[in-house]
Structure formats: C-alpha cells, structure tokens
PDB file of N, CA and C in Angstrom:
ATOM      1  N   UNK A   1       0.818  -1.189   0.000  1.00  0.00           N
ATOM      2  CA  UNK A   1       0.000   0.000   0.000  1.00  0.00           C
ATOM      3  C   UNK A   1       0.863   1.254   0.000  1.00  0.00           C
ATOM      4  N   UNK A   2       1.538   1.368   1.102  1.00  0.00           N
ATOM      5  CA  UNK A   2       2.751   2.555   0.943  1.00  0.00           C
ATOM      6  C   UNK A   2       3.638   2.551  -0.616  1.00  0.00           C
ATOM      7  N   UNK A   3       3.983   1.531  -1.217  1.00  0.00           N
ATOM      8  CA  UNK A   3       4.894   1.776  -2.733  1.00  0.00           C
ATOM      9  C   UNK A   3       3.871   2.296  -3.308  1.00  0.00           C
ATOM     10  N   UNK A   4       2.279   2.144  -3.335  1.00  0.00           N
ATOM     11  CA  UNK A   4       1.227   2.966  -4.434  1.00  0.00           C
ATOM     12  C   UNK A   4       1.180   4.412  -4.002  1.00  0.00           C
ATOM     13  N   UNK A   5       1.334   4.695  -2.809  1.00  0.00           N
ATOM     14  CA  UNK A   5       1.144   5.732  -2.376  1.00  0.00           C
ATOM     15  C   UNK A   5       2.689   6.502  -2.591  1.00  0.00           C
ATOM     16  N   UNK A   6       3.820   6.232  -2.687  1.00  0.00           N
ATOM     17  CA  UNK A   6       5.158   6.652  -3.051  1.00  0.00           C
ATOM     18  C   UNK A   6       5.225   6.834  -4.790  1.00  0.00           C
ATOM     19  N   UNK A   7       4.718   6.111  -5.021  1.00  0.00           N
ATOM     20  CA  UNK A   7       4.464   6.009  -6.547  1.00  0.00           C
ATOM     21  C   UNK A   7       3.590   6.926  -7.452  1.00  0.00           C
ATOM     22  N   UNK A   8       2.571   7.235  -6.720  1.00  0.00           N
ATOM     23  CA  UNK A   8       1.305   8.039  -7.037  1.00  0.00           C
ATOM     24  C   UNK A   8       2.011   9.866  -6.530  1.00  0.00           C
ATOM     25  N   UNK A   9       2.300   9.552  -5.375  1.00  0.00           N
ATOM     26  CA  UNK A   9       2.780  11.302  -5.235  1.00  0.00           C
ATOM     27  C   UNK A   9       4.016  11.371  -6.099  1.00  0.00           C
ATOM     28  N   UNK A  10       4.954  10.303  -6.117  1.00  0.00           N
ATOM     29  CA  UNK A  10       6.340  10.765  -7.465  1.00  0.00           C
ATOM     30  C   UNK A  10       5.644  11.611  -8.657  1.00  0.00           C
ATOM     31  N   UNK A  11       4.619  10.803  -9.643  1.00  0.00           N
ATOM     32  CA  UNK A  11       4.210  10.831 -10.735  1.00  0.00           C
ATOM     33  C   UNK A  11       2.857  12.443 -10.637  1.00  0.00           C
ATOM     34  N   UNK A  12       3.149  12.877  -9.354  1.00  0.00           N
ATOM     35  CA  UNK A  12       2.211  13.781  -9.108  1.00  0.00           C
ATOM     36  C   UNK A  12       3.231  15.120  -8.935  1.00  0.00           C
ATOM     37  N   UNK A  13       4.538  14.654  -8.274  1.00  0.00           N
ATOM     38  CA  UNK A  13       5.601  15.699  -8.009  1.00  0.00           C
ATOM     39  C   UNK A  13       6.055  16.176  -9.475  1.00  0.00           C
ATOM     40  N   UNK A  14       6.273  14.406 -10.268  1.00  0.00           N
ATOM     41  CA  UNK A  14       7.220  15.407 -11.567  1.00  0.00           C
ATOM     42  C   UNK A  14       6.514  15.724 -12.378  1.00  0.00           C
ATOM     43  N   UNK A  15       5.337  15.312 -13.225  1.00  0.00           N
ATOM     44  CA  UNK A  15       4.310  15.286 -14.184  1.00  0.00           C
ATOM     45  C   UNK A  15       4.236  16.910 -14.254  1.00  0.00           C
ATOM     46  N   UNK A  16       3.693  17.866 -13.556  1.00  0.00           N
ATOM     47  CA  UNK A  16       3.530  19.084 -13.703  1.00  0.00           C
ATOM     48  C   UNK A  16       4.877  19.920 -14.521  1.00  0.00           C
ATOM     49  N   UNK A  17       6.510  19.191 -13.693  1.00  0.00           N
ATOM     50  CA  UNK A  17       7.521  19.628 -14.468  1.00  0.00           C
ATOM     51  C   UNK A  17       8.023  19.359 -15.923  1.00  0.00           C
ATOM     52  N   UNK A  18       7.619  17.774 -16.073  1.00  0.00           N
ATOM     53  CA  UNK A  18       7.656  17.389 -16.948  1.00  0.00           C
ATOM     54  C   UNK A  18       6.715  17.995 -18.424  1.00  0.00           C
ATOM     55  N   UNK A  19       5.823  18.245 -17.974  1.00  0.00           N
ATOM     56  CA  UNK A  19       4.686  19.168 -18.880  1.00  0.00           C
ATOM     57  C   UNK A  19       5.335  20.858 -19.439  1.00  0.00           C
ATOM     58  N   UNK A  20       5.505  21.280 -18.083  1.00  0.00           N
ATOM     59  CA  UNK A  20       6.336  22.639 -18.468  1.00  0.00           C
ATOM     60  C   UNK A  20       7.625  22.507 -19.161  1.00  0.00           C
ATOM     61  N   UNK A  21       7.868  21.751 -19.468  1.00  0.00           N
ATOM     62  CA  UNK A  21       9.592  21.061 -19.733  1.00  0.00           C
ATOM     63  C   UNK A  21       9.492  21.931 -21.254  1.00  0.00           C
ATOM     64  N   UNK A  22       8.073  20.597 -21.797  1.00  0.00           N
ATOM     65  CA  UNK A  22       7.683  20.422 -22.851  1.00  0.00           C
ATOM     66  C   UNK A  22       7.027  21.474 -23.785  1.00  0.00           C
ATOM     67  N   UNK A  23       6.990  22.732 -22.924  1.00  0.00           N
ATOM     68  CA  UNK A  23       6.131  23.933 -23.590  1.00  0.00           C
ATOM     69  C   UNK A  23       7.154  24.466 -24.066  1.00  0.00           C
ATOM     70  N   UNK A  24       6.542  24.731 -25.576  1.00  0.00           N
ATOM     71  CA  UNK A  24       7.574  25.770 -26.682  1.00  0.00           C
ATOM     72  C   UNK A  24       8.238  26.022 -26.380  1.00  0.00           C
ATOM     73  N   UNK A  25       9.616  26.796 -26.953  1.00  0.00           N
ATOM     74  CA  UNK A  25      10.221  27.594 -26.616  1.00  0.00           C
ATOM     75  C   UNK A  25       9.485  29.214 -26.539  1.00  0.00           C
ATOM     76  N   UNK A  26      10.297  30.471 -26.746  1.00  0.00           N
ATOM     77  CA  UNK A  26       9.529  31.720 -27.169  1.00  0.00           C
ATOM     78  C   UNK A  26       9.797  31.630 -28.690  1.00  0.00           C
ATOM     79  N   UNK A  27      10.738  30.964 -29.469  1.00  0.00           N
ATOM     80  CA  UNK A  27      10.808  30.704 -30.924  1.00  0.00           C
ATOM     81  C   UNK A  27       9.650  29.736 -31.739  1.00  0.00           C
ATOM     82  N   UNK A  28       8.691  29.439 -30.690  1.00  0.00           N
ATOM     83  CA  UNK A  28       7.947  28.200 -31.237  1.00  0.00           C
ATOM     84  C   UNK A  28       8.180  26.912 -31.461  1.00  0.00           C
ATOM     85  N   UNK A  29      10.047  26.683 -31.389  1.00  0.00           N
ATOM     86  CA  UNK A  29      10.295  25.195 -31.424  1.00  0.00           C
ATOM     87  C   UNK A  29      10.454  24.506 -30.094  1.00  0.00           C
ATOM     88  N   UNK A  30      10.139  23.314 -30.655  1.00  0.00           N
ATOM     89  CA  UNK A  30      10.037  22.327 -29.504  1.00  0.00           C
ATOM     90  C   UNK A  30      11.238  21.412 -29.876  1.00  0.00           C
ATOM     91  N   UNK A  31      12.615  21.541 -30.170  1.00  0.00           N
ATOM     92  CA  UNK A  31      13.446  21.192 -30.374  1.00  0.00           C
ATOM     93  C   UNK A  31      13.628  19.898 -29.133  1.00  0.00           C
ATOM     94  N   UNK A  32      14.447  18.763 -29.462  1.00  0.00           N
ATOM     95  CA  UNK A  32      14.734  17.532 -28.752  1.00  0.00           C
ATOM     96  C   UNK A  32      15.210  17.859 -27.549  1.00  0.00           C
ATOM     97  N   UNK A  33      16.596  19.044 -27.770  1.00  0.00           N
ATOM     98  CA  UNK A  33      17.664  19.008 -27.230  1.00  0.00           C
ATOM     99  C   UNK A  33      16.723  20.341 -26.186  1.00  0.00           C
ATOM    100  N   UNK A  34      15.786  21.290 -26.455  1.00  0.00           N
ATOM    101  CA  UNK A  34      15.131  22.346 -25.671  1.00  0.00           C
ATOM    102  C   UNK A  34      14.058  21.320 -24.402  1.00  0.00           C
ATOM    103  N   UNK A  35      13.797  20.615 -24.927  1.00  0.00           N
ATOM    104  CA  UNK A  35      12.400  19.733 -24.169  1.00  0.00           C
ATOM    105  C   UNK A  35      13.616  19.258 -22.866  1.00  0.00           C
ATOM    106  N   UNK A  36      14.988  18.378 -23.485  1.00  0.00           N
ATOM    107  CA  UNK A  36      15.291  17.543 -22.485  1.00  0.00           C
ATOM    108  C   UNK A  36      16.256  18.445 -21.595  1.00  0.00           C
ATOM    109  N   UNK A  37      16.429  19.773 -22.102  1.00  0.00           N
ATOM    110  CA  UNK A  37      17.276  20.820 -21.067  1.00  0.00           C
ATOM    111  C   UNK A  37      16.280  21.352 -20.228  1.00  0.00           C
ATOM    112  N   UNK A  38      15.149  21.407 -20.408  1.00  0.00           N
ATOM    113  CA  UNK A  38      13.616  21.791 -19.466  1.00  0.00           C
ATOM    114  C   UNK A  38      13.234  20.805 -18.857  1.00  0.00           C
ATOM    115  N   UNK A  39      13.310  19.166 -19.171  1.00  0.00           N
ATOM    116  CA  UNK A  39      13.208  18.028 -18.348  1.00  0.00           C
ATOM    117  C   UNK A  39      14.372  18.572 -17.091  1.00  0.00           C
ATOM    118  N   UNK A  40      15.418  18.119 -17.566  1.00  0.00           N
ATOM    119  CA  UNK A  40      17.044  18.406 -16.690  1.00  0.00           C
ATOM    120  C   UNK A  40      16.467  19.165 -15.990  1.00  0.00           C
ATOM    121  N   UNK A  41      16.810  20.639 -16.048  1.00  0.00           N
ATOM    122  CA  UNK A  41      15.933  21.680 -15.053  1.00  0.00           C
ATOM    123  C   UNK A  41      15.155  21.902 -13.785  1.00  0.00           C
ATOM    124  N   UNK A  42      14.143  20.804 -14.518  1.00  0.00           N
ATOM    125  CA  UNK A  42      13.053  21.009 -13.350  1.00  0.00           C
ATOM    126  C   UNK A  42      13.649  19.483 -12.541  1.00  0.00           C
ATOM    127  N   UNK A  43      14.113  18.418 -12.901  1.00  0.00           N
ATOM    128  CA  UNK A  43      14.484  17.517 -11.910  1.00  0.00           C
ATOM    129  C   UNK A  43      15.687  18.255 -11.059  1.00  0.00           C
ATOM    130  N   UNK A  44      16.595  18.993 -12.066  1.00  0.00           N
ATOM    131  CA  UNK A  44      17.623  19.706 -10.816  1.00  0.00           C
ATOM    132  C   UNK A  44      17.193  20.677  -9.706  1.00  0.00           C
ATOM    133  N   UNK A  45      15.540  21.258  -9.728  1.00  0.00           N
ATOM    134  CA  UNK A  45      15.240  21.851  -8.978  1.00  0.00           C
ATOM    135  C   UNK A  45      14.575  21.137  -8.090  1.00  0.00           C
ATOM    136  N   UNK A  46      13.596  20.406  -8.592  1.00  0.00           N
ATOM    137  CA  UNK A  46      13.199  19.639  -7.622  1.00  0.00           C
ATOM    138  C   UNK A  46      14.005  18.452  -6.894  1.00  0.00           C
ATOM    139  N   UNK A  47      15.257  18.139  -7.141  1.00  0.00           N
ATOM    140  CA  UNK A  47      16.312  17.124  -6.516  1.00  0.00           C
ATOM    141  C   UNK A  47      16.786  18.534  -5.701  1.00  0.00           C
ATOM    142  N   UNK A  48      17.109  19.338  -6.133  1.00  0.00           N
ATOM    143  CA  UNK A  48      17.785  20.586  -4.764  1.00  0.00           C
ATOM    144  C   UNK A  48      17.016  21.002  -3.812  1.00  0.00           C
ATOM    145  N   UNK A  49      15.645  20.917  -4.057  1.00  0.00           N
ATOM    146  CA  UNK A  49      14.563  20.855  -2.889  1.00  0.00           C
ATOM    147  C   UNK A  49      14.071  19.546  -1.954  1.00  0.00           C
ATOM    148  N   UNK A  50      14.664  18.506  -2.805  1.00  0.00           N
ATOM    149  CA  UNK A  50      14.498  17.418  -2.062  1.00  0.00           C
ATOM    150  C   UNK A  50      16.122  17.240  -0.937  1.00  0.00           C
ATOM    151  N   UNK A  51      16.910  17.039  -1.056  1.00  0.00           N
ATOM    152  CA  UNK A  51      18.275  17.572  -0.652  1.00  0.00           C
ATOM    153  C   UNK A  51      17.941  18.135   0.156  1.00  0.00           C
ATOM    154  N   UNK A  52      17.652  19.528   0.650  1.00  0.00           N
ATOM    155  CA  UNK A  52      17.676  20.603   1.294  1.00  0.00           C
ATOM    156  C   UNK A  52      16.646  19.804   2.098  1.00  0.00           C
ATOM    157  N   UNK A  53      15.263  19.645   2.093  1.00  0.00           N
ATOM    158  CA  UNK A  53      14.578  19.228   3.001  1.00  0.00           C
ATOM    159  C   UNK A  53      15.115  17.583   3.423  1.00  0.00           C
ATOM    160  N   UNK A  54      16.316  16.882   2.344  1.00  0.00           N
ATOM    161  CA  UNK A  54      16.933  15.854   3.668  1.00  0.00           C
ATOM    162  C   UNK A  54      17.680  16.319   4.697  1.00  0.00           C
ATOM    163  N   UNK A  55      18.603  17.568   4.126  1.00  0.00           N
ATOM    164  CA  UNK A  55      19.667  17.657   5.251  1.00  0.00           C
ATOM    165  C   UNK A  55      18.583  18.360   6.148  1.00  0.00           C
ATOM    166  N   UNK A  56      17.175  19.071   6.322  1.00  0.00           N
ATOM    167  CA  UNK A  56      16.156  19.534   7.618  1.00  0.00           C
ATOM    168  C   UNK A  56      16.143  18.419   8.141  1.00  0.00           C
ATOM    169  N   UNK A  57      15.391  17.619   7.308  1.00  0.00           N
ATOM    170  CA  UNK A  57      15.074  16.198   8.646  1.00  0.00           C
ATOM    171  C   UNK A  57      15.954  15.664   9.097  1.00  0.00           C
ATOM    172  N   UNK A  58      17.330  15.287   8.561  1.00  0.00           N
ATOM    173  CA  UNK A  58      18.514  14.686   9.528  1.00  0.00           C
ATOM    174  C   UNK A  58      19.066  15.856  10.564  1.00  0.00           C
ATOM    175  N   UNK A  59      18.976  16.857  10.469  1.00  0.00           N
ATOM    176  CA  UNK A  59      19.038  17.638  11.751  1.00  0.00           C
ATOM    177  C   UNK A  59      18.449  17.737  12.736  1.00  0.00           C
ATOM    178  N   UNK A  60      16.750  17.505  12.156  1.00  0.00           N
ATOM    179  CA  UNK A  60      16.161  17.596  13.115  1.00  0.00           C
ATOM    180  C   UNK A  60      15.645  16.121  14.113  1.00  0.00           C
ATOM    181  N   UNK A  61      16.368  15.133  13.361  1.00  0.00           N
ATOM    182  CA  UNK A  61      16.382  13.963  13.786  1.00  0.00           C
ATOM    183  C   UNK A  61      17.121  14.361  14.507  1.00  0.00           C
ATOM    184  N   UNK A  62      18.563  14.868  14.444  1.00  0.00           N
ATOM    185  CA  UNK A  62      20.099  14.706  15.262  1.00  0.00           C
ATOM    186  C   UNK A  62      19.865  14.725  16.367  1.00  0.00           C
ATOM    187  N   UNK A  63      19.078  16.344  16.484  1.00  0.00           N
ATOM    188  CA  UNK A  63      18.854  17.160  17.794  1.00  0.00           C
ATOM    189  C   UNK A  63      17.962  16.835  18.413  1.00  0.00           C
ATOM    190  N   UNK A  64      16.753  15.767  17.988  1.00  0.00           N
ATOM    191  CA  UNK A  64      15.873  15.277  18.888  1.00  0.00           C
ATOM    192  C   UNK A  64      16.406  13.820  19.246  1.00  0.00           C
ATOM    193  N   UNK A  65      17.275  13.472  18.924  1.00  0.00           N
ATOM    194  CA  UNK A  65      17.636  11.978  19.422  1.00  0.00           C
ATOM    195  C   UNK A  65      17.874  11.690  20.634  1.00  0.00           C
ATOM    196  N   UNK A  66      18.252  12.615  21.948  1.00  0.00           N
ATOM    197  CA  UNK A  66      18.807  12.684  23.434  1.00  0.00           C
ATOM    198  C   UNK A  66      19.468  12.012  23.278  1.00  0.00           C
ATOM    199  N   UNK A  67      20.272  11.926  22.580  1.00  0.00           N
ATOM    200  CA  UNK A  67      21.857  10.884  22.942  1.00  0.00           C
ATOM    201  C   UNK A  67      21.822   9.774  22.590  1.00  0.00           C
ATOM    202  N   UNK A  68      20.459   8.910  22.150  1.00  0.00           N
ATOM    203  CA  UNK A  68      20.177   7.663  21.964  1.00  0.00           C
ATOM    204  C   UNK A  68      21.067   6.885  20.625  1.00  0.00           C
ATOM    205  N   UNK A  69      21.351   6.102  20.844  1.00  0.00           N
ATOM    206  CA  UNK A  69      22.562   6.118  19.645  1.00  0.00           C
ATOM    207  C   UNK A  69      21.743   5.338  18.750  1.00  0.00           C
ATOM    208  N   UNK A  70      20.767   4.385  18.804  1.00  0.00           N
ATOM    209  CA  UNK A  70      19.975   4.036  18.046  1.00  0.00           C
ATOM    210  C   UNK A  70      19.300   5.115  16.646  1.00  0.00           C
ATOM    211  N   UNK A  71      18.932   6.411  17.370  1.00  0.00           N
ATOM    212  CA  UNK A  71      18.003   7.217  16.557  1.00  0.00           C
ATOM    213  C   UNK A  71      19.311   8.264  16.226  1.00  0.00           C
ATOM    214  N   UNK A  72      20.278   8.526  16.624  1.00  0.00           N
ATOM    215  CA  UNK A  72      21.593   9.122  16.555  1.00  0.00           C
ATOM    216  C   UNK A  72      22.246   8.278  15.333  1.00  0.00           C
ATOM    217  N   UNK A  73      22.067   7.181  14.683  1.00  0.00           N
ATOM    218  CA  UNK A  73      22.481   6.314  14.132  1.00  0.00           C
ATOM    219  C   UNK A  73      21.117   6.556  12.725  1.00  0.00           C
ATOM    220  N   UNK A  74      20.352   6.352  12.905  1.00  0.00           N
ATOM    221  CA  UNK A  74      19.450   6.640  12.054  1.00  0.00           C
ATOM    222  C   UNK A  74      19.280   8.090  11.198  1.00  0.00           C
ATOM    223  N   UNK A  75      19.603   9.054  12.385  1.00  0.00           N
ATOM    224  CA  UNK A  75      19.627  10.610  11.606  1.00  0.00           C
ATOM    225  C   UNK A  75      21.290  10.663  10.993  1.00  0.00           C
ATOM    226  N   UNK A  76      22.539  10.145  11.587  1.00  0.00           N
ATOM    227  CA  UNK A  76      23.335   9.923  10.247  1.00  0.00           C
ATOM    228  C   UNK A  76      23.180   9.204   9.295  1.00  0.00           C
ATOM    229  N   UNK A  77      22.419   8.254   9.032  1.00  0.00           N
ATOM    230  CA  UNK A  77      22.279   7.488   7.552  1.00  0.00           C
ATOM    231  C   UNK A  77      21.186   8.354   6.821  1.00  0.00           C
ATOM    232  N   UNK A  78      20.006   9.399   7.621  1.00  0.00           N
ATOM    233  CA  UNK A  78      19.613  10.332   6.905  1.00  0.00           C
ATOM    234  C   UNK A  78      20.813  11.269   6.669  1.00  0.00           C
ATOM    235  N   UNK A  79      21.551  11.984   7.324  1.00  0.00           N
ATOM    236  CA  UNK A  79      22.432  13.237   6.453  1.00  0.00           C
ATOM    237  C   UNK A  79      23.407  12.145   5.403  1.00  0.00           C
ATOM    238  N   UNK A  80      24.120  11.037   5.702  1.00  0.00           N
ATOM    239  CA  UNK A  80      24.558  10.245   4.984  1.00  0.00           C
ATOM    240  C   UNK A  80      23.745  10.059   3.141  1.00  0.00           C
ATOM    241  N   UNK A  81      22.721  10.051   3.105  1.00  0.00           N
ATOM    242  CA  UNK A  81      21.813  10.157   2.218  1.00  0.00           C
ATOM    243  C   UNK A  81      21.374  11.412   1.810  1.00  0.00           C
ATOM    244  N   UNK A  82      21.123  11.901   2.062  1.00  0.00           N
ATOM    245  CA  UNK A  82      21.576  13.882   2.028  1.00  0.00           C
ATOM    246  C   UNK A  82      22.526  13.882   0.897  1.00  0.00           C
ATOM    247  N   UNK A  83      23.767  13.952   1.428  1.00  0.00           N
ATOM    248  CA  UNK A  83      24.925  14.280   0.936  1.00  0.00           C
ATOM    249  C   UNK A  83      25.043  13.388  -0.519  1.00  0.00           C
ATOM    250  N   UNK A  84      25.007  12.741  -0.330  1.00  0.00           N
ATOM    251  CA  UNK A  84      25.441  11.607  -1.529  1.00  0.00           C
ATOM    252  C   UNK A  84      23.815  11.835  -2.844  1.00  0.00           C
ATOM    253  N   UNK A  85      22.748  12.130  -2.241  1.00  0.00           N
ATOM    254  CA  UNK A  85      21.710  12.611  -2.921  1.00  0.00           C
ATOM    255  C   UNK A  85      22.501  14.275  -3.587  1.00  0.00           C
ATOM    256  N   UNK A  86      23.043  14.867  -2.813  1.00  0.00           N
ATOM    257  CA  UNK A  86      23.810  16.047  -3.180  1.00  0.00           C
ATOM    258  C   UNK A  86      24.951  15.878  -4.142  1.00  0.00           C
ATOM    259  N   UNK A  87      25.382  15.391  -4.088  1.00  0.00           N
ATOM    260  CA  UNK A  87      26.590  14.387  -4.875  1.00  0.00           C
ATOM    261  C   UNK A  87      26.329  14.115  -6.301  1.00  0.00           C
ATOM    262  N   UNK A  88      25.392  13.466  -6.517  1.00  0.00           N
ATOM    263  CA  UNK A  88      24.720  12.530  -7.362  1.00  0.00           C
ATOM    264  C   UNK A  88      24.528  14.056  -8.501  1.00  0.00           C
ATOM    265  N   UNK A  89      23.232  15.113  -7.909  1.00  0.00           N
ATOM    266  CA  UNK A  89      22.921  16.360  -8.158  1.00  0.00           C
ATOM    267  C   UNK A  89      24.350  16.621  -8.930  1.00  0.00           C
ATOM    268  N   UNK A  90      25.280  17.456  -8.101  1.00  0.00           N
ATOM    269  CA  UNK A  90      26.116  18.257  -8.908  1.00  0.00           C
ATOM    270  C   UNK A  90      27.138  16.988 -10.226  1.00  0.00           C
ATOM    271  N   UNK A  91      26.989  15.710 -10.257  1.00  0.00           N
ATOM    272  CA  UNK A  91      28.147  15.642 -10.990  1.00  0.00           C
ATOM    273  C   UNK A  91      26.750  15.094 -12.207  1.00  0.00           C
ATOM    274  N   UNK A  92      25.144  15.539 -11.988  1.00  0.00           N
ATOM    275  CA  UNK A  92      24.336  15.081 -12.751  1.00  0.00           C
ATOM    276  C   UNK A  92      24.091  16.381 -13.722  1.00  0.00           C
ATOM    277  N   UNK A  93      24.439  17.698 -12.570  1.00  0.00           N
ATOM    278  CA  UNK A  93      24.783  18.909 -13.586  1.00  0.00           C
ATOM    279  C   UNK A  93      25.726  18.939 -14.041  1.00  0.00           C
ATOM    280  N   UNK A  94      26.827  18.349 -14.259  1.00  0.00           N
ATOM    281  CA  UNK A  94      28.034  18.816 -14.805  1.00  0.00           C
ATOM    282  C   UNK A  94      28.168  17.977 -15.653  1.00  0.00           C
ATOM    283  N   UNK A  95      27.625  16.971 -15.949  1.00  0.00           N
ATOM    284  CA  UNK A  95      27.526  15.926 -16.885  1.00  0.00           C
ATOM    285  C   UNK A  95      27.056  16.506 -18.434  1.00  0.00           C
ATOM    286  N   UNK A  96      26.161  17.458 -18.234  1.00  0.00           N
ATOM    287  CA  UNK A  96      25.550  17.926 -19.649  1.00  0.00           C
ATOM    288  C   UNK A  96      26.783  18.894 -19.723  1.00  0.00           C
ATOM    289  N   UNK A  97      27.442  19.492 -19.413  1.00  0.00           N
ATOM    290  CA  UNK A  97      28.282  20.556 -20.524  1.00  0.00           C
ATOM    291  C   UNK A  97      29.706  19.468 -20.907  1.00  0.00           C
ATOM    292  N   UNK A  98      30.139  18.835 -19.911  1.00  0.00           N
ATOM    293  CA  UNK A  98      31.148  17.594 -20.414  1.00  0.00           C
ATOM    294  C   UNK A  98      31.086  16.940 -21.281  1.00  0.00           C
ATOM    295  N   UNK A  99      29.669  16.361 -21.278  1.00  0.00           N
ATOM    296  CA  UNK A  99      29.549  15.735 -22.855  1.00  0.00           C
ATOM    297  C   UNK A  99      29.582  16.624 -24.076  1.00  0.00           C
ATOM    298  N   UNK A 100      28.696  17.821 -23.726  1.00  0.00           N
ATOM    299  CA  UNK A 100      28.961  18.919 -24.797  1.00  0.00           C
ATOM    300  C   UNK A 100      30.194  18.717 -25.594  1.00  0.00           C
ATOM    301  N   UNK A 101      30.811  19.460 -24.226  1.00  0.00           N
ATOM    302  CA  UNK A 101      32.937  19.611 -24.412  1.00  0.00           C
ATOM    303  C   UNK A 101      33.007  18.621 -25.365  1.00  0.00           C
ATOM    304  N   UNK A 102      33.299  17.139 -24.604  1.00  0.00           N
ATOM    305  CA  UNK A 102      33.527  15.809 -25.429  1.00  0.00           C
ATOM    306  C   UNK A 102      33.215  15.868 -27.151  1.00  0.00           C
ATOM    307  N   UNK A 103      31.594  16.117 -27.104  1.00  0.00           N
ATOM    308  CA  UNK A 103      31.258  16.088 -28.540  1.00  0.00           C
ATOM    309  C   UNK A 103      31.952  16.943 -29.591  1.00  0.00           C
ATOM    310  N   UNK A 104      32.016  18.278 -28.906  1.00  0.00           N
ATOM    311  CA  UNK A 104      32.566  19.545 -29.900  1.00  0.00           C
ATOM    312  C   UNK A 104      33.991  19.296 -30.072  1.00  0.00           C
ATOM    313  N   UNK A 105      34.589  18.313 -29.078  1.00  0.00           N
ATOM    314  CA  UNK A 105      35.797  18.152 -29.957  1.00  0.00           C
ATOM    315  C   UNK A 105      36.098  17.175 -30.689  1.00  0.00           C
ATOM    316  N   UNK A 106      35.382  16.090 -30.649  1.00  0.00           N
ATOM    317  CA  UNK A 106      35.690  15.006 -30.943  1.00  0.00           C
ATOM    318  C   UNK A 106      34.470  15.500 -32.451  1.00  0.00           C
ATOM    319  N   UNK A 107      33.676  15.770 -32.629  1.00  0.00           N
ATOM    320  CA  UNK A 107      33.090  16.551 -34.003  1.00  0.00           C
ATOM    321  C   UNK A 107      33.236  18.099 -34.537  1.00  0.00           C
ATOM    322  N   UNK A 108      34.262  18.408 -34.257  1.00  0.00           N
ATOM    323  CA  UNK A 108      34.979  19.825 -34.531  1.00  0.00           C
ATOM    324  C   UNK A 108      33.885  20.985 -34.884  1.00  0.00           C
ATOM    325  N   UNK A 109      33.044  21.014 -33.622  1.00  0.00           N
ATOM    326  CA  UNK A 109      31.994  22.131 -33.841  1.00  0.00           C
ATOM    327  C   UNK A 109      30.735  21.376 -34.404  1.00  0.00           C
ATOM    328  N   UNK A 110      30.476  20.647 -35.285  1.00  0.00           N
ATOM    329  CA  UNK A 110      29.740  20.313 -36.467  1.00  0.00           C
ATOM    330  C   UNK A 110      28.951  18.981 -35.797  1.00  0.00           C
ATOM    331  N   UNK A 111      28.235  18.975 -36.875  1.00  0.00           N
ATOM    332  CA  UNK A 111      27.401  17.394 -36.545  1.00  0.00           C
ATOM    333  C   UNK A 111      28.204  16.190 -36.689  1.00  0.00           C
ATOM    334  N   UNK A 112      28.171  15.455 -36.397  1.00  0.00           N
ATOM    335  CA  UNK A 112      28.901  13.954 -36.367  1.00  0.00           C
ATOM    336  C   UNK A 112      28.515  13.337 -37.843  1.00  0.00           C
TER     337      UNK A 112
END
C-alpha cells in the first residue's frame, strides 16, 4: 500500500515539471535538445529541494535523538543520504556541458 502511495505522489511531483519542460520555446520550437534541457531543469530543482529538506530532517532527527545512539544512528544514515543525494545532483549537472565539451571536440563544432 505505501509503494502505491510513493508512486502516485512521485508521478504527481514530476508530471507538472515534466509538462512545463515540454512547452515551446519563445521561438515556437520544440526542439529535442530544448524539451530535455527543461526536463534536466526542473528535476535539478526539484532534486535541490528534495536535498535541502533531507539535510532539515537529519538535523532535526540529530537534535531530537537525546543521545540515543539508536536514533543518533538513524539521523546519520539520513544526512549520509543527504549528501550523496547532493553528490549525485552536482556531478548530474556537470555531466551535460562535459559531454557537450567531449562532442565539440571530438566533431569539430559540427554534426557527427
């Protein structure tokens, strides 16, 4: 019951971004490469809002734990997951201009 319910709010979180992704440009084209830089986009915003509200809850796990090393143990594998969710983010942005790089030299400006 909980995976339908994880499943149903995912497809409820991105669907709205995914839609805006997909709207024209202001040139009128809906170019391949415009749609999937407006996909990119809105998952990098919404992964930096998801991030940000992990590293809230592993803090606020930290500081409510009283010392208990059990739940002290649990709010580091939340910031643990945080970070590496953060991780994931920046080398998922830096991935699109690298390949760029890659392509433009390895096809000297031009199409392949």
């Amino acid at each position: 019951m909980n995976k339908k319910i994880l499943l149903i709010s995912f497809i409820a979180l991105f669907l709205p971004f995914i839609i805006i992704a997909a709207v024209p440009a202001a040139g009128g084209s809906t170019l391949l490469n415009a749609i999937l830089q407006g996909i990119s986009n809105a998952i990098m915003g919404v992964g930096t809002v998801m991030a940000t509200i992990g590293f809230v809850v592993a803090g606020v796990m930290w500081l409510t734990s009283g010392g208990s090393p059990e739940r002290t143990g649990l709010a580091r594998k939340a910031l643990i997951a945080a970070v590496i969710g953060s991780v994931v983010l920046v080398i998922g942005a830096s991935a699109t201009p690298f390949i760029t790089m890659i392509n433009q030299i390895i096809c000297g400006g031009g199409g392949c």
